[in-house]
PDB file of N, CA and C in Angstrom:
ATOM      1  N   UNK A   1      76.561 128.421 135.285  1.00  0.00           N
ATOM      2  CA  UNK A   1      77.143 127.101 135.223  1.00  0.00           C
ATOM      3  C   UNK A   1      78.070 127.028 134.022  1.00  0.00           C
ATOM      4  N   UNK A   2      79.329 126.343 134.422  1.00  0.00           N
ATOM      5  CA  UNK A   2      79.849 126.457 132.976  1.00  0.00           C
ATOM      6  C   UNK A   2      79.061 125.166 131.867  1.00  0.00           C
ATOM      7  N   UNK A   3      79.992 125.248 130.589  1.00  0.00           N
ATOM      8  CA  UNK A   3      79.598 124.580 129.560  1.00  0.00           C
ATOM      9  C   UNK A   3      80.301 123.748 129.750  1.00  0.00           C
ATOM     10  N   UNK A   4      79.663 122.677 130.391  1.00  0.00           N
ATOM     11  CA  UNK A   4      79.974 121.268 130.497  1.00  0.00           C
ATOM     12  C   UNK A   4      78.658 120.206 129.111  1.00  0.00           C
ATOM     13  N   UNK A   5      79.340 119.042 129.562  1.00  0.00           N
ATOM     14  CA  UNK A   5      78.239 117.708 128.508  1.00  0.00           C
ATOM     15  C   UNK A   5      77.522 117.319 129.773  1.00  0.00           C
ATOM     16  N   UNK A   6      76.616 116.349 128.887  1.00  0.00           N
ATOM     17  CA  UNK A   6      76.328 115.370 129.706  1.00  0.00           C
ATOM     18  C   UNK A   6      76.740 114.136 130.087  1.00  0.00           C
ATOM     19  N   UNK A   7      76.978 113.103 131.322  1.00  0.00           N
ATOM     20  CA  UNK A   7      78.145 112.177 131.159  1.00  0.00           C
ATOM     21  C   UNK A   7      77.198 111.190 130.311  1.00  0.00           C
ATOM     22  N   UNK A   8      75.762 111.207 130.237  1.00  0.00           N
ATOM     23  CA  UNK A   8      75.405 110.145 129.412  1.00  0.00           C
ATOM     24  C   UNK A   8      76.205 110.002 127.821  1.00  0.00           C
ATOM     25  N   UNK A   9      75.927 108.878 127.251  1.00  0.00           N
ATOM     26  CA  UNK A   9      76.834 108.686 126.279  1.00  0.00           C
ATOM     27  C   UNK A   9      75.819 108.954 125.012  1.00  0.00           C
ATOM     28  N   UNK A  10      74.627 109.528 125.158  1.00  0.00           N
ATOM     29  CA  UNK A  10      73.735 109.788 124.058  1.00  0.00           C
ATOM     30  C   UNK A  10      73.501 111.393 124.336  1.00  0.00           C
ATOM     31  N   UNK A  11      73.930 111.941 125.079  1.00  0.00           N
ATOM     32  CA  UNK A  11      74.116 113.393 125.115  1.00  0.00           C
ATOM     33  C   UNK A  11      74.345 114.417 124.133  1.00  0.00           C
ATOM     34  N   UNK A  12      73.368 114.990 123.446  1.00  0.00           N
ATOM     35  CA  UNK A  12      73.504 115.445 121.814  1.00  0.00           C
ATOM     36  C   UNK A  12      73.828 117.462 122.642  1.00  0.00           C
ATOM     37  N   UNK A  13      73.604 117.823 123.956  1.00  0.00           N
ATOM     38  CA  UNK A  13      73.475 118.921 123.961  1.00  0.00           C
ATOM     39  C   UNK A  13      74.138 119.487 125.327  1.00  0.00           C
ATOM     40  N   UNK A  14      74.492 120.205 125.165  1.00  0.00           N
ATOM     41  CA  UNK A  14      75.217 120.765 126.611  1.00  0.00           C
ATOM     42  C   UNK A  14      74.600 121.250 127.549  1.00  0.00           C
ATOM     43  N   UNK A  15      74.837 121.594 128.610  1.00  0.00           N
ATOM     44  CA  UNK A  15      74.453 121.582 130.495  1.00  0.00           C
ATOM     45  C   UNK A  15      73.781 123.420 129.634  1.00  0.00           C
ATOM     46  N   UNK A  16      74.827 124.282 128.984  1.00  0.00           N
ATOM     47  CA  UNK A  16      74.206 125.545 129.362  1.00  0.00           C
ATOM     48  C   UNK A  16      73.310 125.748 127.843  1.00  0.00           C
ATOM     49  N   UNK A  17      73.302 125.009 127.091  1.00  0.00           N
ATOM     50  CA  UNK A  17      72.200 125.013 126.018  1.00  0.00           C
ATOM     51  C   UNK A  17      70.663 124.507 126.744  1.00  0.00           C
ATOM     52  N   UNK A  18      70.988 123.333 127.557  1.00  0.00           N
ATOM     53  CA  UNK A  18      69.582 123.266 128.232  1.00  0.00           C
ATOM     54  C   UNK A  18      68.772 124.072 129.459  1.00  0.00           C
ATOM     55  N   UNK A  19      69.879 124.381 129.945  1.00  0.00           N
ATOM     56  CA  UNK A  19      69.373 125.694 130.836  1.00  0.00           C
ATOM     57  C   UNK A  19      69.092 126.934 130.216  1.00  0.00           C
ATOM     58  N   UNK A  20      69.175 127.154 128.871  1.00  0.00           N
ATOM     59  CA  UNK A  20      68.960 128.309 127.861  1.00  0.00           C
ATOM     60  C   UNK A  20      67.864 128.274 127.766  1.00  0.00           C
ATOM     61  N   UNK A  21      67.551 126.874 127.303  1.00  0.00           N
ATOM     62  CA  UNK A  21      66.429 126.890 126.846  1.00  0.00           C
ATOM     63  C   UNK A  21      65.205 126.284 128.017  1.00  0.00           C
ATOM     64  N   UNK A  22      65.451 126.284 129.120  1.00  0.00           N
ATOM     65  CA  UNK A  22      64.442 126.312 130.049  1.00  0.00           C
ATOM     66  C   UNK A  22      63.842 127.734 130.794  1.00  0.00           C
ATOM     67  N   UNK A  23      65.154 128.389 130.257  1.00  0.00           N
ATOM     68  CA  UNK A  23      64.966 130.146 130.540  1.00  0.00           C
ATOM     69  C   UNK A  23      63.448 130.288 129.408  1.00  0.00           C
ATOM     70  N   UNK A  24      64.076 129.869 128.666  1.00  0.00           N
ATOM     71  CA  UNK A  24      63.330 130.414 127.519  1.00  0.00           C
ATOM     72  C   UNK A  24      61.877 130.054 127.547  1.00  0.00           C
ATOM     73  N   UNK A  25      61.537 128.490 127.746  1.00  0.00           N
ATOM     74  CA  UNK A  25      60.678 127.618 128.357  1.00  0.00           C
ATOM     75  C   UNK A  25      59.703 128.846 129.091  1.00  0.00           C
ATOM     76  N   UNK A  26      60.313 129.157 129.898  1.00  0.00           N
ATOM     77  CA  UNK A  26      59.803 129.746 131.607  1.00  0.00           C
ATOM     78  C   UNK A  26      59.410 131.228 131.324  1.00  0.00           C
ATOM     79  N   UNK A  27      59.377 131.957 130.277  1.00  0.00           N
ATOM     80  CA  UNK A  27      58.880 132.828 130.182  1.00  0.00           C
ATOM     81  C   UNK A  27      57.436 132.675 129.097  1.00  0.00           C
ATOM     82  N   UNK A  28      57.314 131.618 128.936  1.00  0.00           N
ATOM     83  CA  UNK A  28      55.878 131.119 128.549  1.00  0.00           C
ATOM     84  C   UNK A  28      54.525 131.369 129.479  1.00  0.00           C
ATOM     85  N   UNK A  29      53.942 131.758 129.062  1.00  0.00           N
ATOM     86  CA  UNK A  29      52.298 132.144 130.167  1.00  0.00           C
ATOM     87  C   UNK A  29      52.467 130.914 131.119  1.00  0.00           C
ATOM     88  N   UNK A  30      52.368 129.544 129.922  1.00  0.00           N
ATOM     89  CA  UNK A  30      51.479 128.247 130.498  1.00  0.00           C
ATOM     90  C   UNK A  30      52.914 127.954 131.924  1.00  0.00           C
ATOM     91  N   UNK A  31      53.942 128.577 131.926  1.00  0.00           N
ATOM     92  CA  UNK A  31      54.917 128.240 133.233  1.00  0.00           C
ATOM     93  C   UNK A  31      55.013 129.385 133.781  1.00  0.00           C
ATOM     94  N   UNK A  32      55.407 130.941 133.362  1.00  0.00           N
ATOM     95  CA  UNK A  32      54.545 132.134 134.203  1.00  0.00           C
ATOM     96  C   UNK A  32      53.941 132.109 135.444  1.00  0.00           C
ATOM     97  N   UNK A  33      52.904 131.455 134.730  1.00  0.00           N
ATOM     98  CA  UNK A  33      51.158 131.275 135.336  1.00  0.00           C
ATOM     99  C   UNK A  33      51.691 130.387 136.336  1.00  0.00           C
ATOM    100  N   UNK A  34      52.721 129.449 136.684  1.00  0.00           N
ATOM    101  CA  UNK A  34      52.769 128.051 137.418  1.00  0.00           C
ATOM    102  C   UNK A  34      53.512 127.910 137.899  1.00  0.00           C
ATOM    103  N   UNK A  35      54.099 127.948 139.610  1.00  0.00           N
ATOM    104  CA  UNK A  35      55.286 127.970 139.679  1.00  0.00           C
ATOM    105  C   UNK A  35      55.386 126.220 139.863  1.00  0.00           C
ATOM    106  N   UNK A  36      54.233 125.619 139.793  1.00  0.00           N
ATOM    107  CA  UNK A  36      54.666 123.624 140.130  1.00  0.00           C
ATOM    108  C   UNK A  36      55.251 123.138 138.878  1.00  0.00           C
ATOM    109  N   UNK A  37      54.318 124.198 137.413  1.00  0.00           N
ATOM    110  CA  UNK A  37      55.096 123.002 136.436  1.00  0.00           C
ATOM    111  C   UNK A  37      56.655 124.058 136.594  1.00  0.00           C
ATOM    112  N   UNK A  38      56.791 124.880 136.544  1.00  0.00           N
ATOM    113  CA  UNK A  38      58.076 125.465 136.555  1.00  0.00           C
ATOM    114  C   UNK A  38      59.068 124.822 137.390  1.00  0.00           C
ATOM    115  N   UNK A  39      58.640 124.475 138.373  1.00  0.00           N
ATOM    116  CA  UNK A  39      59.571 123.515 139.411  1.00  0.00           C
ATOM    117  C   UNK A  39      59.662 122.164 138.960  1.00  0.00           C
ATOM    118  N   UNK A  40      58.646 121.780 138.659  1.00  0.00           N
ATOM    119  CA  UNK A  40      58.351 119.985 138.182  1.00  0.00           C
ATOM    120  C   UNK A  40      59.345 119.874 137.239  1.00  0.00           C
ATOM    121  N   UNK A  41      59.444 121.089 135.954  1.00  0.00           N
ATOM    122  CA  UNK A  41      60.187 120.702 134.987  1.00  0.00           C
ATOM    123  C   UNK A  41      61.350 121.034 135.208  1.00  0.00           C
ATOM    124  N   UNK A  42      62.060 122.162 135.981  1.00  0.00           N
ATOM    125  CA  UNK A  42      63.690 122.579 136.487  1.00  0.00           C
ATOM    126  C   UNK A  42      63.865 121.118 137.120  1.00  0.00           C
ATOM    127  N   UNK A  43      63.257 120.779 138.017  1.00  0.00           N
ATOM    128  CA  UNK A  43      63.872 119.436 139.052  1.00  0.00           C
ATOM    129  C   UNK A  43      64.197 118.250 137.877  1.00  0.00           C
ATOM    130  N   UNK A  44      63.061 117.971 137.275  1.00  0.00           N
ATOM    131  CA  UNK A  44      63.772 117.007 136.860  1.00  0.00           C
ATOM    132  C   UNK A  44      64.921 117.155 135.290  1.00  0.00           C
ATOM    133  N   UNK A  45      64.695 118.127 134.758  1.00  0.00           N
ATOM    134  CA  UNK A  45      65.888 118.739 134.255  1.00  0.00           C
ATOM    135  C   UNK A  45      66.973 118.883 135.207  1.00  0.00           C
ATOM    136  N   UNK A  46      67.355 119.381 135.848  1.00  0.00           N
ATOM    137  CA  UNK A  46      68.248 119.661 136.745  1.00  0.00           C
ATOM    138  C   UNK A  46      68.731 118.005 136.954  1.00  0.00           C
ATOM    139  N   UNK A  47      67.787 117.018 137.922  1.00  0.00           N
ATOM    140  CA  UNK A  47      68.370 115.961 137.869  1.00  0.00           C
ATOM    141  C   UNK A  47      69.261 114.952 136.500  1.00  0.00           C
ATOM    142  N   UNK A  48      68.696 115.299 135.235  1.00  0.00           N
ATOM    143  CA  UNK A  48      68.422 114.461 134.262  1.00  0.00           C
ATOM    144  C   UNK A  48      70.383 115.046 134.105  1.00  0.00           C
ATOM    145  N   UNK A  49      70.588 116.303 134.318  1.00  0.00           N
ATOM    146  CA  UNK A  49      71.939 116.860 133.582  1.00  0.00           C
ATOM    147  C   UNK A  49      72.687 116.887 134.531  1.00  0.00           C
ATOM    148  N   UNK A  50      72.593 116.833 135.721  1.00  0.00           N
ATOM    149  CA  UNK A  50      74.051 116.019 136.411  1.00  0.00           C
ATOM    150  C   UNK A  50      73.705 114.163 137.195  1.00  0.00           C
ATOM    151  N   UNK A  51      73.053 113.684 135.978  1.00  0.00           N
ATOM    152  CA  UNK A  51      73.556 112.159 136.157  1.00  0.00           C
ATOM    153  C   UNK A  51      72.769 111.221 136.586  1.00  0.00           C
ATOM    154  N   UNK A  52      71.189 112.122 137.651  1.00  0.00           N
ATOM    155  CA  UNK A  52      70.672 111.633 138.475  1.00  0.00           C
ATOM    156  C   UNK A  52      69.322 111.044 138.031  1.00  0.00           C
ATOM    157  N   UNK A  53      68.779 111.082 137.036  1.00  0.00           N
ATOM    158  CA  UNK A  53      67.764 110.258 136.212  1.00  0.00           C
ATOM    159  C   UNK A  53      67.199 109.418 136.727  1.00  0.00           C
ATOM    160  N   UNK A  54      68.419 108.293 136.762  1.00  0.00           N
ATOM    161  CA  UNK A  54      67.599 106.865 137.678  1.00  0.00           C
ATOM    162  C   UNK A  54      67.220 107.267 138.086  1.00  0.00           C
ATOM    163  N   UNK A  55      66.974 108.776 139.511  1.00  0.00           N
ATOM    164  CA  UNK A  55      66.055 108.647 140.450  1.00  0.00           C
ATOM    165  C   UNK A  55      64.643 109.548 140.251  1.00  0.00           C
ATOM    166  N   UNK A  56      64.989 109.817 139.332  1.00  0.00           N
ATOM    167  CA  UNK A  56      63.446 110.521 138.927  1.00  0.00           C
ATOM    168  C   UNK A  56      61.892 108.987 139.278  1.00  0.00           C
ATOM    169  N   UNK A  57      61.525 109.463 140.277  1.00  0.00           N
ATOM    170  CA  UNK A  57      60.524 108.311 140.358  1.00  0.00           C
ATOM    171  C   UNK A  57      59.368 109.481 140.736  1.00  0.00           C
ATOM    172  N   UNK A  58      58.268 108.779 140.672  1.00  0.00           N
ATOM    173  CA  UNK A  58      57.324 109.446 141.173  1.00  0.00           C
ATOM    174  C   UNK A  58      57.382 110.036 142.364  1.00  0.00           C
ATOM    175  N   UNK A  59      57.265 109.103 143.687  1.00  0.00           N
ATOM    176  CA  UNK A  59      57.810 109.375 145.234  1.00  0.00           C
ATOM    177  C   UNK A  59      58.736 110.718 145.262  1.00  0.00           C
ATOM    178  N   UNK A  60      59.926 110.571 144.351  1.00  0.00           N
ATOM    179  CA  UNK A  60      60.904 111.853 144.503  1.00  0.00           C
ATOM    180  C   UNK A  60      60.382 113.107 144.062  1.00  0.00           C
ATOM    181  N   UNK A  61      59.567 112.625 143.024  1.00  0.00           N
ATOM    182  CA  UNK A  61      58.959 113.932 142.698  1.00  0.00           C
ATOM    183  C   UNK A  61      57.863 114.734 143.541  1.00  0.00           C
ATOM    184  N   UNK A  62      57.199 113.521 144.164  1.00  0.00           N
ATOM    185  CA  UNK A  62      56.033 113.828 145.220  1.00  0.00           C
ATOM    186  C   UNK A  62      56.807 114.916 146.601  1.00  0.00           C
ATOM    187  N   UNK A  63      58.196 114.352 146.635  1.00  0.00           N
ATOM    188  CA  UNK A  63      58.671 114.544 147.745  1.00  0.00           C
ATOM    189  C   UNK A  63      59.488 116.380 147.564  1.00  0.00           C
ATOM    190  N   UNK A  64      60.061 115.737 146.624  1.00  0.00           N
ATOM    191  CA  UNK A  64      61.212 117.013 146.496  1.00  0.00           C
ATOM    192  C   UNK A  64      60.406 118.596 145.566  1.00  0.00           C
ATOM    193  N   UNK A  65      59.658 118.329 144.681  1.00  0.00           N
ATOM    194  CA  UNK A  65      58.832 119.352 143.981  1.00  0.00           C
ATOM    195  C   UNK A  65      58.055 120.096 144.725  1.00  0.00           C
ATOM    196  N   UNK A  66      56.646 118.327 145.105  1.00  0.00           N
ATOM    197  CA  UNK A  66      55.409 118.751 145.728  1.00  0.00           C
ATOM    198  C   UNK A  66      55.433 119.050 147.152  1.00  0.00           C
ATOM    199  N   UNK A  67      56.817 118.858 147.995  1.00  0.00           N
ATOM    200  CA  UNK A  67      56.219 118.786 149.375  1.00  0.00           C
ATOM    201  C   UNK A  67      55.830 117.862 150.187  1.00  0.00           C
ATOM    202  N   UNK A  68      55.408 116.596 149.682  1.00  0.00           N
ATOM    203  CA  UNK A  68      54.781 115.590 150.335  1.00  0.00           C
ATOM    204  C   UNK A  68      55.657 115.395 150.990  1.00  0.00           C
ATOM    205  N   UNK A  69      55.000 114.731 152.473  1.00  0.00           N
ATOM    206  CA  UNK A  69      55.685 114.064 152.843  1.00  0.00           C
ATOM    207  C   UNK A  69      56.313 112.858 153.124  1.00  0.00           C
ATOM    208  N   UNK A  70      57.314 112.242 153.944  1.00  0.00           N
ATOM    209  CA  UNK A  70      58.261 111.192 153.558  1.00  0.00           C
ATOM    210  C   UNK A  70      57.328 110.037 153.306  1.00  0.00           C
ATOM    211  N   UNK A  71      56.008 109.766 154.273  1.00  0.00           N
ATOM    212  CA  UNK A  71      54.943 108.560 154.115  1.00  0.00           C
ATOM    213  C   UNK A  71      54.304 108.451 152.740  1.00  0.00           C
ATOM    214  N   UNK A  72      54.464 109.488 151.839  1.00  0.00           N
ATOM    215  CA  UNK A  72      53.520 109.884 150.606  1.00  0.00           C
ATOM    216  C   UNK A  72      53.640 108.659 150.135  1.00  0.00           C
ATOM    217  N   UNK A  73      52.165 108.001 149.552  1.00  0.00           N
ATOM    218  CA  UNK A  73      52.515 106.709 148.923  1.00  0.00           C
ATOM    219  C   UNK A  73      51.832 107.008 147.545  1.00  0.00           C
ATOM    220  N   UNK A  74      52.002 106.925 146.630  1.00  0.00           N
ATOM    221  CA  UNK A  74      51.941 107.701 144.802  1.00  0.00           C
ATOM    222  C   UNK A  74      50.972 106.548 144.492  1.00  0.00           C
ATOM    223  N   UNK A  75      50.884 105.366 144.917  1.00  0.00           N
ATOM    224  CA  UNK A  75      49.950 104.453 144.615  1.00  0.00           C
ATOM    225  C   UNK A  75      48.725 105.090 145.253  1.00  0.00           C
ATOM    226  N   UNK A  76      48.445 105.430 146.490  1.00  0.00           N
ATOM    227  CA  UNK A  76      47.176 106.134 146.313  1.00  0.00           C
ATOM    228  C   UNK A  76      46.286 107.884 146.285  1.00  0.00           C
ATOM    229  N   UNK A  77      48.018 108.290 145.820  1.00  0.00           N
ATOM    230  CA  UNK A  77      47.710 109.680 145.440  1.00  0.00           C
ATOM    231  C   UNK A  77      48.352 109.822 144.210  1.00  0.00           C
ATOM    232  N   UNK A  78      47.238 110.387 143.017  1.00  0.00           N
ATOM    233  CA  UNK A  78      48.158 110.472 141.561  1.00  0.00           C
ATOM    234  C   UNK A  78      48.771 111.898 141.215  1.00  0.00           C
ATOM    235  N   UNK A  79      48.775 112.833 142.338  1.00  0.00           N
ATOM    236  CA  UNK A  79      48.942 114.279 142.183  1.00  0.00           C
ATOM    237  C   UNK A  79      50.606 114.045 141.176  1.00  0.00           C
ATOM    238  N   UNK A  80      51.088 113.147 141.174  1.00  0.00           N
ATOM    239  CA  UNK A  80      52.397 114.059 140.709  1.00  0.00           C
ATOM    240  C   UNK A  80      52.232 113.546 138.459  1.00  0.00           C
ATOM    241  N   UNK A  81      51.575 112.190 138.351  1.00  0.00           N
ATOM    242  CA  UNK A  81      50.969 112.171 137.020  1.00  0.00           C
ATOM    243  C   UNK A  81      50.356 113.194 136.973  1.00  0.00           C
ATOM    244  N   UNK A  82      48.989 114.054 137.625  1.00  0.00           N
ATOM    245  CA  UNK A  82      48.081 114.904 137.121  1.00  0.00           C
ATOM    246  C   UNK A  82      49.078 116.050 136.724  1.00  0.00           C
ATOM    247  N   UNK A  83      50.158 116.166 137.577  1.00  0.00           N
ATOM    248  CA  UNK A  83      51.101 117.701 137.196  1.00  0.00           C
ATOM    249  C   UNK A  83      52.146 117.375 136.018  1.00  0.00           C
ATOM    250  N   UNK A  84      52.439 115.841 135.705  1.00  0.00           N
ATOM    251  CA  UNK A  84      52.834 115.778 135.310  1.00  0.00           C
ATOM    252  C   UNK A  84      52.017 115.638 133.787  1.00  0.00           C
ATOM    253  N   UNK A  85      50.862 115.191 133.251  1.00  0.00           N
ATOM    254  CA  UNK A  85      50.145 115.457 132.131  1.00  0.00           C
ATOM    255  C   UNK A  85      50.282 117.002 131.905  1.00  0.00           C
ATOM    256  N   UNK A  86      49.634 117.841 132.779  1.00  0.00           N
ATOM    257  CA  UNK A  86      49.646 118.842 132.736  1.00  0.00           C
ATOM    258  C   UNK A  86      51.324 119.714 131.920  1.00  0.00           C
ATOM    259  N   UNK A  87      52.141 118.978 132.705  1.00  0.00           N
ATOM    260  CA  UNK A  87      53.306 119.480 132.145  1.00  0.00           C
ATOM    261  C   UNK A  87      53.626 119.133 130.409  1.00  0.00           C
ATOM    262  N   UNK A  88      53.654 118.132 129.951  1.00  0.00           N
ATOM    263  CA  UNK A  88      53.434 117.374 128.952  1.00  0.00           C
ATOM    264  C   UNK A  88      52.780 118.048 128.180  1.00  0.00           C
ATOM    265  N   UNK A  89      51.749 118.452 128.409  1.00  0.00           N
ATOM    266  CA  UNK A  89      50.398 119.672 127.444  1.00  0.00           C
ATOM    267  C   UNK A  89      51.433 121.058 127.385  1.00  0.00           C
ATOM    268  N   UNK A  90      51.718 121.411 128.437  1.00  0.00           N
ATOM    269  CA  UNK A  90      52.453 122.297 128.550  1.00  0.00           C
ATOM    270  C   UNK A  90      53.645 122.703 127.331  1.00  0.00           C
ATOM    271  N   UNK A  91      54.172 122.217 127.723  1.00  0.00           N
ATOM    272  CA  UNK A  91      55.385 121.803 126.566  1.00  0.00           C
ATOM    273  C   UNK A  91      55.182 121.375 125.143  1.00  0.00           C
ATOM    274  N   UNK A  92      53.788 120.598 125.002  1.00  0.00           N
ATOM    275  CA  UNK A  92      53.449 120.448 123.607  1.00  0.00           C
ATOM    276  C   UNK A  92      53.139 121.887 123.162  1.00  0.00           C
ATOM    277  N   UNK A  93      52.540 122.393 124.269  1.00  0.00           N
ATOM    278  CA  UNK A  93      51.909 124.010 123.186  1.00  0.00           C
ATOM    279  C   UNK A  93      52.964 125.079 123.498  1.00  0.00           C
ATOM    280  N   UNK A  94      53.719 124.823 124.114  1.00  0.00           N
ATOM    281  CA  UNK A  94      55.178 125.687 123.402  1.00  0.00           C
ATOM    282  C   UNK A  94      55.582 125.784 122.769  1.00  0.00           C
ATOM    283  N   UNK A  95      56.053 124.261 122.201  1.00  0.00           N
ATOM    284  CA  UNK A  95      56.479 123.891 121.049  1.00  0.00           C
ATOM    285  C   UNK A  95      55.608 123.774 119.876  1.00  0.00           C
ATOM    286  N   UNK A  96      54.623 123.905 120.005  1.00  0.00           N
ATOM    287  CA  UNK A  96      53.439 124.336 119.089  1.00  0.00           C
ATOM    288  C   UNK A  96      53.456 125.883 118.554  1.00  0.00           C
ATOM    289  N   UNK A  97      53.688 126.429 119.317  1.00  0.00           N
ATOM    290  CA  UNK A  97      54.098 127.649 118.719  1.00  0.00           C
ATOM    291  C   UNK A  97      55.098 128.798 118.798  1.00  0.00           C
ATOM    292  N   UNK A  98      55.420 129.405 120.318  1.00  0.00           N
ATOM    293  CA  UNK A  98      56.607 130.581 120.204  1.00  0.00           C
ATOM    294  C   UNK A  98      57.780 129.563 120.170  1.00  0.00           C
ATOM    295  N   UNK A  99      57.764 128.210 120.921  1.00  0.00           N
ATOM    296  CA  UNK A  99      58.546 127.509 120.613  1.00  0.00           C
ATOM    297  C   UNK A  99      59.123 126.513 119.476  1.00  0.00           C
ATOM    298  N   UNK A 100      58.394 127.135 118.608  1.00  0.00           N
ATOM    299  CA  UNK A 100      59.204 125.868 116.976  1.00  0.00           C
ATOM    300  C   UNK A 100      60.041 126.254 116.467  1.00  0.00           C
ATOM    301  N   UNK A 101      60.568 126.938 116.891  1.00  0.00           N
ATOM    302  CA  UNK A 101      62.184 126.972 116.380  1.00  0.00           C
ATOM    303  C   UNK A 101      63.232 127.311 117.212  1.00  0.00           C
ATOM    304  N   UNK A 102      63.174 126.634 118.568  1.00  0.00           N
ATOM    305  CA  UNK A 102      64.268 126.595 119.438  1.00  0.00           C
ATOM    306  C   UNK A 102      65.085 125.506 118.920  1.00  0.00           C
ATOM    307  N   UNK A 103      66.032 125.548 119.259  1.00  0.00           N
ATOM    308  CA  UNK A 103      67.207 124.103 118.678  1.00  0.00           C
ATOM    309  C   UNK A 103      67.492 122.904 119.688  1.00  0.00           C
ATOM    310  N   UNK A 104      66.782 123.443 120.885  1.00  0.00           N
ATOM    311  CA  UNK A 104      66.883 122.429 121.905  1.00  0.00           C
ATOM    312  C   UNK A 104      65.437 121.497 122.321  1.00  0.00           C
ATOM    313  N   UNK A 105      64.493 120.545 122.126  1.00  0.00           N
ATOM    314  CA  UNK A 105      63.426 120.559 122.613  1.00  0.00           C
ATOM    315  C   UNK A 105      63.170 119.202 123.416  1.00  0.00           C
ATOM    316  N   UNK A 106      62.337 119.904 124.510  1.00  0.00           N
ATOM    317  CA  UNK A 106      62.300 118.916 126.199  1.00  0.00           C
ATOM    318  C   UNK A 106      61.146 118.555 126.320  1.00  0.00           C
ATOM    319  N   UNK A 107      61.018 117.163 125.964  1.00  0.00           N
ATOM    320  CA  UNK A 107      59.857 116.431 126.366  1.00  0.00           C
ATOM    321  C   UNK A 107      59.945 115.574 127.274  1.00  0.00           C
ATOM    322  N   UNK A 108      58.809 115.031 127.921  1.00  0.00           N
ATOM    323  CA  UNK A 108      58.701 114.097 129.001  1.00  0.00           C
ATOM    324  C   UNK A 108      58.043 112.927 128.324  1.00  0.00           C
ATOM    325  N   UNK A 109      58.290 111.920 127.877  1.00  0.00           N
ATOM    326  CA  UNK A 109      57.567 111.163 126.996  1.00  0.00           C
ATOM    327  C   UNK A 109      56.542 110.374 128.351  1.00  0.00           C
ATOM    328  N   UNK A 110      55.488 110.174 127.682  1.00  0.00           N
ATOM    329  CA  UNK A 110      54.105 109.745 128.802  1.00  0.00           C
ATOM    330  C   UNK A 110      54.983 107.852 129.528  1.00  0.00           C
ATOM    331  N   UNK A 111      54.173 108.534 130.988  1.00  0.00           N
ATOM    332  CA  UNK A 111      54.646 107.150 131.467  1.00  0.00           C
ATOM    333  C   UNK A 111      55.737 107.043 132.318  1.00  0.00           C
ATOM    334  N   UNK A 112      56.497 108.269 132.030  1.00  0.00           N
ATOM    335  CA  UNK A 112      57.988 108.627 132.378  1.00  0.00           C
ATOM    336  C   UNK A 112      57.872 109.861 132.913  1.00  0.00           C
ATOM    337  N   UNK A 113      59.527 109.745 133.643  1.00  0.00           N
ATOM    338  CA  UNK A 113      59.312 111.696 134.414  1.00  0.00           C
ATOM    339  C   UNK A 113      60.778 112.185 133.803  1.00  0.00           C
ATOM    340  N   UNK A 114      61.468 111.105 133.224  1.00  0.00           N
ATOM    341  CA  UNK A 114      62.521 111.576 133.078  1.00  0.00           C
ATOM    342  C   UNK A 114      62.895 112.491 131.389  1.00  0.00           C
ATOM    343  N   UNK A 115      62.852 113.873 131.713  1.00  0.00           N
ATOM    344  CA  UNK A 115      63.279 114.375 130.303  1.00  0.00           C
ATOM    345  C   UNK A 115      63.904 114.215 128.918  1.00  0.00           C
ATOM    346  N   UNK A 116      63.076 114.192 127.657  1.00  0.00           N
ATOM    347  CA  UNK A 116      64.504 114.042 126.412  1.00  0.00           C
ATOM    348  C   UNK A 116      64.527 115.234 125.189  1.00  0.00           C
ATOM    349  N   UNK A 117      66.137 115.465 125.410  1.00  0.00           N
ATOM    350  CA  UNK A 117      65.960 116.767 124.406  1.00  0.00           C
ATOM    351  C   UNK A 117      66.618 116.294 123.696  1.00  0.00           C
ATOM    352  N   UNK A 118      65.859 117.015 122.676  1.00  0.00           N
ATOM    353  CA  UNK A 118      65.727 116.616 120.872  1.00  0.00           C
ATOM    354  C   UNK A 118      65.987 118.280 120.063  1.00  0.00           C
ATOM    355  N   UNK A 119      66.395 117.804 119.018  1.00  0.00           N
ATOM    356  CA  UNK A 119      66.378 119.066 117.978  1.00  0.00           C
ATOM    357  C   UNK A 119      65.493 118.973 117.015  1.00  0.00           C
TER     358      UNK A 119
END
């Protein structure tokens, strides 16, 4: 992909710095080991850097990650929070350790699906 921004207007990092560092991300055991959080976290990365954020909802995630199908109702299935805590842990203990000194760092703040990278 080339080195494009992001069109958001708080965009501190570029399209191929964050895909660097999801490479980098992804050779971690705890995503290794996983291809859901590995997908959970490309999708909505992927969405977050060409524009599409607003639609990070649960449902989309149920739909487009997990498979569910189109009836999936997230009110009485919590599978995509449980992958998504999971992811969250994930990423804390990256950045807990082979990861503390990347220059790019991707959290999912709780509550939310939509990604924020920080330095």
């Amino acid at each position: 992909m080339k080195n494009s921004t992001f069109t958001e207007a708080d965009a501190l990092f570029s399209v191929l710095a964050v895909e660097e560092e999801l490479e980098r991300i992804f050779r971690d055991p705890h995503f290794t080991e996983s291809a859901i959080l590995k997908k959970f976290l490309s999708f909505i990365v992927q969405e977050t850097i060409h524009g599409r954020s607003n639609c990070l909802k649960e449902y989309t995630i149920a739909v487009n990650v997990l498979h569910k199908p189109h009836n999936f109702n997230p009110q009485e299935n919590g599978i995509v929070r449980i992958h998504a805590g999971r992811l969250r842990r994930a990423l804390f203990q990256y950045y807990d350790s082979i990861g503390r000194n990347d220059k790019v760092i991707i959290t999912v703040p709780k509550g939310k699906y939509v990604p924020v990278f920080a330095n």
